[in-house]
PDB file of N, CA and C in Angstrom:
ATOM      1  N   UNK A   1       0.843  -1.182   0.000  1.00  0.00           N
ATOM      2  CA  UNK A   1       0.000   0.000   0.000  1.00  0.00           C
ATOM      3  C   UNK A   1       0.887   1.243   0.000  1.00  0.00           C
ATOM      4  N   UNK A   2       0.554   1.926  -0.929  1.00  0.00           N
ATOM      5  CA  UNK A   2       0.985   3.239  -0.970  1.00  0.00           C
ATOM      6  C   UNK A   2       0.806   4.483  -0.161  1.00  0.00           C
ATOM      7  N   UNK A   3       1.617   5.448   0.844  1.00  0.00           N
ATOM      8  CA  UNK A   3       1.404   6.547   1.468  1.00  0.00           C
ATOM      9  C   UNK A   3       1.315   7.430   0.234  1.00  0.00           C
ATOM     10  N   UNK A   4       0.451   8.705   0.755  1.00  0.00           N
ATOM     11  CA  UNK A   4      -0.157   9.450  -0.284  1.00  0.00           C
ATOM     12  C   UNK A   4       1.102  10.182  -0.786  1.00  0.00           C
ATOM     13  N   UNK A   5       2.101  10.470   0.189  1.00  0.00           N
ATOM     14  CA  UNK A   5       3.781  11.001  -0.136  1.00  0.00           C
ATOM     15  C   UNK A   5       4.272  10.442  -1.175  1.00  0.00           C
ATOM     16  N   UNK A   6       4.165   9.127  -0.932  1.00  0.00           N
ATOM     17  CA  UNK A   6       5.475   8.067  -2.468  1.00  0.00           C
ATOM     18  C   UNK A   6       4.199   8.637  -3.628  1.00  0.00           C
ATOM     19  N   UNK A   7       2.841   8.420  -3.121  1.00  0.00           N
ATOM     20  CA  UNK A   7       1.884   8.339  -4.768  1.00  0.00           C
ATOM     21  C   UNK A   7       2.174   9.601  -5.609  1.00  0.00           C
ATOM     22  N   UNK A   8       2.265  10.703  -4.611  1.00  0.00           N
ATOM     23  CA  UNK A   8       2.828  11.961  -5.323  1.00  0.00           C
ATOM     24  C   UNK A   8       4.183  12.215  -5.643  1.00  0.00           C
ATOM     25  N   UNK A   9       4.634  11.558  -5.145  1.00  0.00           N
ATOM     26  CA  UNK A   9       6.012  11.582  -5.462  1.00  0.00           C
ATOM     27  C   UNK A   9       6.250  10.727  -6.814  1.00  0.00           C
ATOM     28  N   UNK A  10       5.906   9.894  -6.678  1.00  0.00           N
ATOM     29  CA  UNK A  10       5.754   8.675  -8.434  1.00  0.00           C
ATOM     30  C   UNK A  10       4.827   9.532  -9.159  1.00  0.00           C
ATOM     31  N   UNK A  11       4.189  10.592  -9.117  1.00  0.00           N
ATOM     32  CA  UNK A  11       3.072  11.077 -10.020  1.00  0.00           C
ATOM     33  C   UNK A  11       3.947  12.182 -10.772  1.00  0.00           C
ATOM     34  N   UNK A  12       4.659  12.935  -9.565  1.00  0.00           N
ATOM     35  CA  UNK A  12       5.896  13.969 -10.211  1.00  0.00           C
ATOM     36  C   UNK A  12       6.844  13.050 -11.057  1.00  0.00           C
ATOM     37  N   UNK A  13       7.522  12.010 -10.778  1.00  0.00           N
ATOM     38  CA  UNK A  13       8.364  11.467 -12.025  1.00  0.00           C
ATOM     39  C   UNK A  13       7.449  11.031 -13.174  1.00  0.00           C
ATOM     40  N   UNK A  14       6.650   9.973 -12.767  1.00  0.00           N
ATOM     41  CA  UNK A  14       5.938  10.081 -14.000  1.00  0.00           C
ATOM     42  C   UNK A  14       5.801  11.439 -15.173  1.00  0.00           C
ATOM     43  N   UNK A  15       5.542  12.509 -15.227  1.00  0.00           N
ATOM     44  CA  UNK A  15       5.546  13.751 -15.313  1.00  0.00           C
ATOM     45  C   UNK A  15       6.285  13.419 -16.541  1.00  0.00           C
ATOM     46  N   UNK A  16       7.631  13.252 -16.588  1.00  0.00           N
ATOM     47  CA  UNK A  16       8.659  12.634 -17.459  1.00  0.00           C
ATOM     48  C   UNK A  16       9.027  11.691 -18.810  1.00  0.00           C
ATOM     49  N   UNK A  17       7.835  10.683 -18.352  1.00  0.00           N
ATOM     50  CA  UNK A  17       8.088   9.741 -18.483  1.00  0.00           C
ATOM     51  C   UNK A  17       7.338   9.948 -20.352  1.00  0.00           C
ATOM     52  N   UNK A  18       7.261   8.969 -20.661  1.00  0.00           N
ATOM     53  CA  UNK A  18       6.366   8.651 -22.077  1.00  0.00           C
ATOM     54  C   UNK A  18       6.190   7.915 -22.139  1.00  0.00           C
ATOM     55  N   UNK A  19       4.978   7.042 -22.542  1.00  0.00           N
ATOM     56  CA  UNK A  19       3.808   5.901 -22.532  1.00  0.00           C
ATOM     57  C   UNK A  19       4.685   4.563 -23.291  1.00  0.00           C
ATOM     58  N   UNK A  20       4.770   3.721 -21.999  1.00  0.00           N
ATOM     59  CA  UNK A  20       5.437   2.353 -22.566  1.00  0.00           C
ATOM     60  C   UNK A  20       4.300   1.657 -23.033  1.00  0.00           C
ATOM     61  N   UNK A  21       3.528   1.562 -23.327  1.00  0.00           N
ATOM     62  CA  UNK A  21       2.358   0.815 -24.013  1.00  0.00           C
ATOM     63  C   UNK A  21       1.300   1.431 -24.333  1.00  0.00           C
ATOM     64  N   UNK A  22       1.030   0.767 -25.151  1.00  0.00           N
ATOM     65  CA  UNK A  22      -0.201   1.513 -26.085  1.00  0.00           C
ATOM     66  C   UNK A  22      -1.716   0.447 -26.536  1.00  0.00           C
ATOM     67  N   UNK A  23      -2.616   0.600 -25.979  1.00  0.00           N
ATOM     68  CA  UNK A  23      -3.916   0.294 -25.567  1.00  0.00           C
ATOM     69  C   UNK A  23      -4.661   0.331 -26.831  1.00  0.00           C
ATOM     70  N   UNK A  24      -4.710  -0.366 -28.289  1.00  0.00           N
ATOM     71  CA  UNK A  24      -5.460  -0.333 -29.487  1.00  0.00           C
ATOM     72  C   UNK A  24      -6.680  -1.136 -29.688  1.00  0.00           C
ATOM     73  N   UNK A  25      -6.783  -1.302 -30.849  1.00  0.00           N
ATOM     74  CA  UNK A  25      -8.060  -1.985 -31.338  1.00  0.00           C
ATOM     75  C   UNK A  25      -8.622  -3.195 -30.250  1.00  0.00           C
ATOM     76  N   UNK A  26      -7.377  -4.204 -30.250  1.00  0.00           N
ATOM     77  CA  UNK A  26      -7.516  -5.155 -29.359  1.00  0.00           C
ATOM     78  C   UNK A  26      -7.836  -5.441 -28.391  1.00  0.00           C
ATOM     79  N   UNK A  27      -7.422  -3.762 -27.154  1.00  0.00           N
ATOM     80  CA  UNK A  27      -8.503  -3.999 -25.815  1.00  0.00           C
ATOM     81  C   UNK A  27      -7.315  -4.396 -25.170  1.00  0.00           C
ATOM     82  N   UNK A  28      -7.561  -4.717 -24.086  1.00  0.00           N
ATOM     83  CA  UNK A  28      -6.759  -5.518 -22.961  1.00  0.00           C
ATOM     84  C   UNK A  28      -6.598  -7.025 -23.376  1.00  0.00           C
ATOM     85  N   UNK A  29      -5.694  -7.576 -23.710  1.00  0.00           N
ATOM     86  CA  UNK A  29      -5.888  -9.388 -23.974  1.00  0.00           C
ATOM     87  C   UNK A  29      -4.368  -9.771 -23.479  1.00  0.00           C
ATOM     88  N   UNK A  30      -4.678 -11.456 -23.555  1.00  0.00           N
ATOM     89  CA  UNK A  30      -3.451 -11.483 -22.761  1.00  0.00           C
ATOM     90  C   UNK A  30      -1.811 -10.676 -23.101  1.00  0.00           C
ATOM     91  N   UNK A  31      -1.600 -11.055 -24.691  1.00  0.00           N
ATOM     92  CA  UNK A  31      -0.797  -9.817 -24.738  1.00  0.00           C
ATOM     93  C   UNK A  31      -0.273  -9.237 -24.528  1.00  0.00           C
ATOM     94  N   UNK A  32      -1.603  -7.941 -24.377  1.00  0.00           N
ATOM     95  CA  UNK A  32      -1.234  -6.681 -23.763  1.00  0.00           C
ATOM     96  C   UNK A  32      -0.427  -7.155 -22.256  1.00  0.00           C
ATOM     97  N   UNK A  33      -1.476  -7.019 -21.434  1.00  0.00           N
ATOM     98  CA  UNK A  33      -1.574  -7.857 -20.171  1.00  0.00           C
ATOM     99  C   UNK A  33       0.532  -8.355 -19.646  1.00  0.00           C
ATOM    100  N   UNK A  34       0.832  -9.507 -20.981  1.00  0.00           N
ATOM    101  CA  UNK A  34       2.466  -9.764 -20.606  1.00  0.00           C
ATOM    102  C   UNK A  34       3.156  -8.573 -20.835  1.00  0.00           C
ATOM    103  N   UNK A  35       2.947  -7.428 -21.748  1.00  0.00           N
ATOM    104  CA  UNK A  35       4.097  -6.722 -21.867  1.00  0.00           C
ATOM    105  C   UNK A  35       3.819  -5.524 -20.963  1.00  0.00           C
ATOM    106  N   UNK A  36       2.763  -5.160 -20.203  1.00  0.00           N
ATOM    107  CA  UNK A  36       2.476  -4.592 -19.539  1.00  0.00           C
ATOM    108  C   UNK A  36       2.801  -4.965 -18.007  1.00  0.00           C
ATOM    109  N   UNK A  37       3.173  -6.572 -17.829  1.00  0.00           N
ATOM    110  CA  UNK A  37       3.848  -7.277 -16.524  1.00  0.00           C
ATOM    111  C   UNK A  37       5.562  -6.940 -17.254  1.00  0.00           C
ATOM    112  N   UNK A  38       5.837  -7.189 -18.008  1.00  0.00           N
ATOM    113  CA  UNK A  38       7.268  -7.117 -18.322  1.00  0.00           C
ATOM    114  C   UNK A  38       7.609  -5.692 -18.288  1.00  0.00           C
ATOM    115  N   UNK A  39       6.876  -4.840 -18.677  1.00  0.00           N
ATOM    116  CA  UNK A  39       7.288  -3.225 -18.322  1.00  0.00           C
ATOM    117  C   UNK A  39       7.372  -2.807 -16.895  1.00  0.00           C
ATOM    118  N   UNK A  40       6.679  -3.560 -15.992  1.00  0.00           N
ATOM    119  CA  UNK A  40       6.714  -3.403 -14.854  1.00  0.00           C
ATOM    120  C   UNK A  40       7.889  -3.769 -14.312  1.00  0.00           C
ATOM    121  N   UNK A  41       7.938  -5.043 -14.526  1.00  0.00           N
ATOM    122  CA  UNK A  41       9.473  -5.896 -13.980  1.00  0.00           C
ATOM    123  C   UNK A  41      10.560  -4.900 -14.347  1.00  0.00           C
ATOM    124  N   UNK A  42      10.666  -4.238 -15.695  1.00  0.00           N
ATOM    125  CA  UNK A  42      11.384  -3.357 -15.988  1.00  0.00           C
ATOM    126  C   UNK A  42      11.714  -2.073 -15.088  1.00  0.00           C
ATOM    127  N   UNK A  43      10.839  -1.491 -15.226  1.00  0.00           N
ATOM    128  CA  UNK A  43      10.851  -0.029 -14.868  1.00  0.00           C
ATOM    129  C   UNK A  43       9.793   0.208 -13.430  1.00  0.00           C
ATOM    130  N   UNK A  44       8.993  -0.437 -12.728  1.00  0.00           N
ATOM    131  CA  UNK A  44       8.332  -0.473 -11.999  1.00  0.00           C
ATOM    132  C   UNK A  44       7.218   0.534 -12.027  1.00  0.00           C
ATOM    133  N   UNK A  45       7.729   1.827 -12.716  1.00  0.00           N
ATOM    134  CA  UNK A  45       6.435   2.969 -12.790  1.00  0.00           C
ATOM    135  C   UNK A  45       6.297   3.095 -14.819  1.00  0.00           C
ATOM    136  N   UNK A  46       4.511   2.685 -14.635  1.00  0.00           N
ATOM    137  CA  UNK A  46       4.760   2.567 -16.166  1.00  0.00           C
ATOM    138  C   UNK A  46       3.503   3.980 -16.319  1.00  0.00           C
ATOM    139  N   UNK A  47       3.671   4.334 -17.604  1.00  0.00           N
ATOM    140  CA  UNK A  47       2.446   4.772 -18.530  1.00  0.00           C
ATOM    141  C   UNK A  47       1.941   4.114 -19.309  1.00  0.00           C
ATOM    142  N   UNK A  48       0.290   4.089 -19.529  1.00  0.00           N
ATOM    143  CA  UNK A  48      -0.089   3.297 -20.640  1.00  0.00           C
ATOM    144  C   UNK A  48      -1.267   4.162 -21.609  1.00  0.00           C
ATOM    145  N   UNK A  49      -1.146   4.433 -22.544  1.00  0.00           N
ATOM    146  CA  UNK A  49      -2.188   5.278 -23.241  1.00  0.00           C
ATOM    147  C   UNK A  49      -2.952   4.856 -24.343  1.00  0.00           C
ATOM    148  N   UNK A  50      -4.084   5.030 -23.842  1.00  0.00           N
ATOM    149  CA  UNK A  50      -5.460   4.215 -24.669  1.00  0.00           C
ATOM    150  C   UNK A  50      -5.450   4.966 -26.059  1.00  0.00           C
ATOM    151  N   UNK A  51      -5.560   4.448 -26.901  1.00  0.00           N
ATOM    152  CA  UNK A  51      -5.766   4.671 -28.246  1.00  0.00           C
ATOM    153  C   UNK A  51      -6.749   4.150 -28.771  1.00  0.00           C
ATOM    154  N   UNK A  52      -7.390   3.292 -28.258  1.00  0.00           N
ATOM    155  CA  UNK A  52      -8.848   2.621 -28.325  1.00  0.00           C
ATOM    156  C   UNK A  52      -9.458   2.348 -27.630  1.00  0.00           C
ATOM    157  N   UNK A  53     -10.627   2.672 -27.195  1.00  0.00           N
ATOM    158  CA  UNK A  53     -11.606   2.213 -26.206  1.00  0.00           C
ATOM    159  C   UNK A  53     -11.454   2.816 -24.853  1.00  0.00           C
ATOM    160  N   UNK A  54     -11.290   4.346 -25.155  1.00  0.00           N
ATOM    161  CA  UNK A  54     -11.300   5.477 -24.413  1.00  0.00           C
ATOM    162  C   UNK A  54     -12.331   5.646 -23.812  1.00  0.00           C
ATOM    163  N   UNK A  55     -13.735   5.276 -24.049  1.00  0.00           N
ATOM    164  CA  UNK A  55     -15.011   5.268 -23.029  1.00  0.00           C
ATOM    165  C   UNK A  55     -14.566   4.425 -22.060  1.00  0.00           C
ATOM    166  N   UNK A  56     -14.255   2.990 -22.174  1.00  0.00           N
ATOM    167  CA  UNK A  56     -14.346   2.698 -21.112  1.00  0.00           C
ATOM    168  C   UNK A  56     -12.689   2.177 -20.534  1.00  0.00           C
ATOM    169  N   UNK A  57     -11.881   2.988 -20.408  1.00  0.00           N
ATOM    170  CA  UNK A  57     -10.541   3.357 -19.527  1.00  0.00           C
ATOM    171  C   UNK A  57     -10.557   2.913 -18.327  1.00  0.00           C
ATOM    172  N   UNK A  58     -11.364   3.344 -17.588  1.00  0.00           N
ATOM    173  CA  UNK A  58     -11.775   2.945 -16.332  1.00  0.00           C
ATOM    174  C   UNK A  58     -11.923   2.089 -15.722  1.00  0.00           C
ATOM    175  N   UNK A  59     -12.751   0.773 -16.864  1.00  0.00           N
ATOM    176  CA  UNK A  59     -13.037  -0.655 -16.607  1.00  0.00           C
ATOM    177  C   UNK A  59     -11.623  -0.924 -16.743  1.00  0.00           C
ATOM    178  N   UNK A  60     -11.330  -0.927 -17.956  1.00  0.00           N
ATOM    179  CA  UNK A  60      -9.758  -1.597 -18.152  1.00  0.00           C
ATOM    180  C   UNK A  60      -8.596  -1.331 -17.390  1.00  0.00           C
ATOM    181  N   UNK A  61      -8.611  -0.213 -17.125  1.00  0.00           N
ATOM    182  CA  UNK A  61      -7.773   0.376 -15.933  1.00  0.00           C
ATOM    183  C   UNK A  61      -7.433  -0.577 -15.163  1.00  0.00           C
ATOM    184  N   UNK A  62      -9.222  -1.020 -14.176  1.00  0.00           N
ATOM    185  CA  UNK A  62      -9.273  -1.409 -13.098  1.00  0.00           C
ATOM    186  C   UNK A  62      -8.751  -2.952 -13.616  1.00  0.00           C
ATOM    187  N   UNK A  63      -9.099  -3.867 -14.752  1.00  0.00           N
ATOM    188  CA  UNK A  63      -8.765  -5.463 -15.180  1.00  0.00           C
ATOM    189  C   UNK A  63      -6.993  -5.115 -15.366  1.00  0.00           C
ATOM    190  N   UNK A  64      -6.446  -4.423 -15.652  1.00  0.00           N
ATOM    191  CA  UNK A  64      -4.820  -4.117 -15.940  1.00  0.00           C
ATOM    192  C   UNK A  64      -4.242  -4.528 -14.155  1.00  0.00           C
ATOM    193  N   UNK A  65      -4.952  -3.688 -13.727  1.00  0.00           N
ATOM    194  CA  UNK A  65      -4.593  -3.437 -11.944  1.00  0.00           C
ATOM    195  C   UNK A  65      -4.714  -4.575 -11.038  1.00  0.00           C
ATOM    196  N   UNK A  66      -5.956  -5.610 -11.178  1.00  0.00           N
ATOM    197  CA  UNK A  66      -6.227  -6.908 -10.949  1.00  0.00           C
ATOM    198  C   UNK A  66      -5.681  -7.690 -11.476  1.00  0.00           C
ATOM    199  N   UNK A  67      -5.110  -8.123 -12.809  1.00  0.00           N
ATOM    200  CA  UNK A  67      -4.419  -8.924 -13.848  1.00  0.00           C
ATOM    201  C   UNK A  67      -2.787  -8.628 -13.561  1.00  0.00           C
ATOM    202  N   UNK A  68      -2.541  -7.351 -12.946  1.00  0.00           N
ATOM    203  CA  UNK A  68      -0.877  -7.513 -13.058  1.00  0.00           C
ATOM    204  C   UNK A  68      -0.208  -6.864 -11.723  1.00  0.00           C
ATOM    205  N   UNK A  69      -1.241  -6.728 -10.473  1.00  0.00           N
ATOM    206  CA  UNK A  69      -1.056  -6.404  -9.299  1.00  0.00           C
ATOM    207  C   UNK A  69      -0.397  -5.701  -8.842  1.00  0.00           C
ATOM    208  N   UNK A  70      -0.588  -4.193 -10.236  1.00  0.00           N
ATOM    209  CA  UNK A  70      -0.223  -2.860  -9.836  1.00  0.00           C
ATOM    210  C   UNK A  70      -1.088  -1.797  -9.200  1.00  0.00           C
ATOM    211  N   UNK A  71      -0.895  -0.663  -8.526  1.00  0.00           N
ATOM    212  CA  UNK A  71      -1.350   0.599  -8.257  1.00  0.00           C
ATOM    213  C   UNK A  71      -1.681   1.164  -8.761  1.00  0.00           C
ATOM    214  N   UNK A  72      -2.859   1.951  -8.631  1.00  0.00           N
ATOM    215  CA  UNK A  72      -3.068   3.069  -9.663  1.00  0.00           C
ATOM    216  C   UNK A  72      -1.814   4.602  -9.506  1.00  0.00           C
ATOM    217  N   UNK A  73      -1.578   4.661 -10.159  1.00  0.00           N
ATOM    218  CA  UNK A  73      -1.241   6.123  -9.638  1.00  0.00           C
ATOM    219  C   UNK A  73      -1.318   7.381  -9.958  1.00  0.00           C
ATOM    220  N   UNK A  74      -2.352   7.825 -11.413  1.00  0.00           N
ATOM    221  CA  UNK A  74      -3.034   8.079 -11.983  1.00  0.00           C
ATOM    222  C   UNK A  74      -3.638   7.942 -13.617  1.00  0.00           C
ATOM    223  N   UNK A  75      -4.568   8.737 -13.625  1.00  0.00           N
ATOM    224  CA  UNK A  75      -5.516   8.597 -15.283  1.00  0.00           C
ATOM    225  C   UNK A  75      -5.415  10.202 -15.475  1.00  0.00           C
ATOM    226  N   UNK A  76      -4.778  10.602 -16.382  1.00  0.00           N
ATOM    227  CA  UNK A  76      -5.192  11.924 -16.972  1.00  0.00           C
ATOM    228  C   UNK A  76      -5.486  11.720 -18.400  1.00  0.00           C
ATOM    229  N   UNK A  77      -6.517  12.690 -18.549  1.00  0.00           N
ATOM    230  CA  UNK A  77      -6.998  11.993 -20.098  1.00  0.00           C
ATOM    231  C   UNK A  77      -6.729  10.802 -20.242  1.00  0.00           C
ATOM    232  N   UNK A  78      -5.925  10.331 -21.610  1.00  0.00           N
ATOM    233  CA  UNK A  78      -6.349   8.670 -21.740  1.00  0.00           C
ATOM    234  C   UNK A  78      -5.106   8.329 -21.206  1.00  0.00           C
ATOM    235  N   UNK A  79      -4.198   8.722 -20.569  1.00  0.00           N
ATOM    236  CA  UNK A  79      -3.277   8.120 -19.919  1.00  0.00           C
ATOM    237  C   UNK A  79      -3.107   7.400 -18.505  1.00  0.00           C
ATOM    238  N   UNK A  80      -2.827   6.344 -18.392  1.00  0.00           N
ATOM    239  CA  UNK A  80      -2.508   5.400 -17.225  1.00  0.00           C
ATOM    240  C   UNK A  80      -1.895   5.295 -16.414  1.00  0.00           C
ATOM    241  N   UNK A  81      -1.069   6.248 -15.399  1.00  0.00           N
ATOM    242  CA  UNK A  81       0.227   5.845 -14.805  1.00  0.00           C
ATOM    243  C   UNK A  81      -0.710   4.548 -13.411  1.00  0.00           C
ATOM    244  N   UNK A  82       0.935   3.809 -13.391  1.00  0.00           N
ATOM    245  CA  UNK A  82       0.454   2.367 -12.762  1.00  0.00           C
ATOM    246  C   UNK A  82       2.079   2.494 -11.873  1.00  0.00           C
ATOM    247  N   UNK A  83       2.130   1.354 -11.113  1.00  0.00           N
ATOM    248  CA  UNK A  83       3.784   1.342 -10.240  1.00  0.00           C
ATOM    249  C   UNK A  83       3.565   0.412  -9.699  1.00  0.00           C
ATOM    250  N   UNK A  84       4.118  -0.928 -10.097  1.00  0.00           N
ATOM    251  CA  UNK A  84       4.337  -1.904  -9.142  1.00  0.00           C
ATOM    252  C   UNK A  84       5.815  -2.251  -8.670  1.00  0.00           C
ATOM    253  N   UNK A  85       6.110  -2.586  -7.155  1.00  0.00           N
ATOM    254  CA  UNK A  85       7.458  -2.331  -6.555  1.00  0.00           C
ATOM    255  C   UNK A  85       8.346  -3.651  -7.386  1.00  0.00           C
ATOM    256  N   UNK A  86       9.425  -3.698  -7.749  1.00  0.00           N
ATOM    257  CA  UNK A  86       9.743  -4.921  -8.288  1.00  0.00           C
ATOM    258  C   UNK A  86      10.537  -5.566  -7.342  1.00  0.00           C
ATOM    259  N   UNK A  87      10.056  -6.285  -6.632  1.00  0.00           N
ATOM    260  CA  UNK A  87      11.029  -7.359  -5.265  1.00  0.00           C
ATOM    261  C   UNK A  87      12.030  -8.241  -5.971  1.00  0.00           C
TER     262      UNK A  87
END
C-alpha cells in the first residue's frame, strides 16, 4: 500500500516519463496484459495510453490493476500511470 507522499512523489516522475504501451483496437488481452507485466518488472512505474476504447478506460484500468497487481497512480486523459514495486 501506498502513502499518499510516495503516490505523489511517483506522479511527479511520471511527469517525465512517455507511454510504454499503447492500448489499441484489441482492448486488454493477454498480450497486452504480458508486456504490460514485463514493463513493470522493468521499470516499476509505467504509462499506458489508450488509443482505443477510451469510453471505457476505467473498466480496463481497473482489469490491468487486478491482472498484473499494480497501483493506480493516476488517469489523466487517456493516460494510465500504474507502479508496481519490483522485489
Amino acid at each position: 500500500m501506498l502513502t499518499s507522499k510516495r503516490r505523489k512523489q511517483l506522479r511527479a516522475v511520471a511527469q517525465n516519463l512517455k507511454p510504454l504501451i499503447q492500448i489499441g483496437k484489441n482492448g486488454v488481452n493477454g498480450a497486452a496484459i504480458r508486456n504490460i507485466d514485463r514493463a513493470l518488472k522493468d521499470h516499476e512505474l509505467v504509462k499506458i495510453k489508450f488509443i482505443s476504447h477510451r469510453e471505457e478506460k476505467k473498466e480496463l484500468a481497473n482489469t490491468i490493476l487486478q491482472r498484473t497487481g499494480a497501483t493506480l497512480i493516476d488517469i489523466r486523459g487517456n493516460t494510465l500511470t500504474i507502479y508496481r514495486e519490483n522485489p
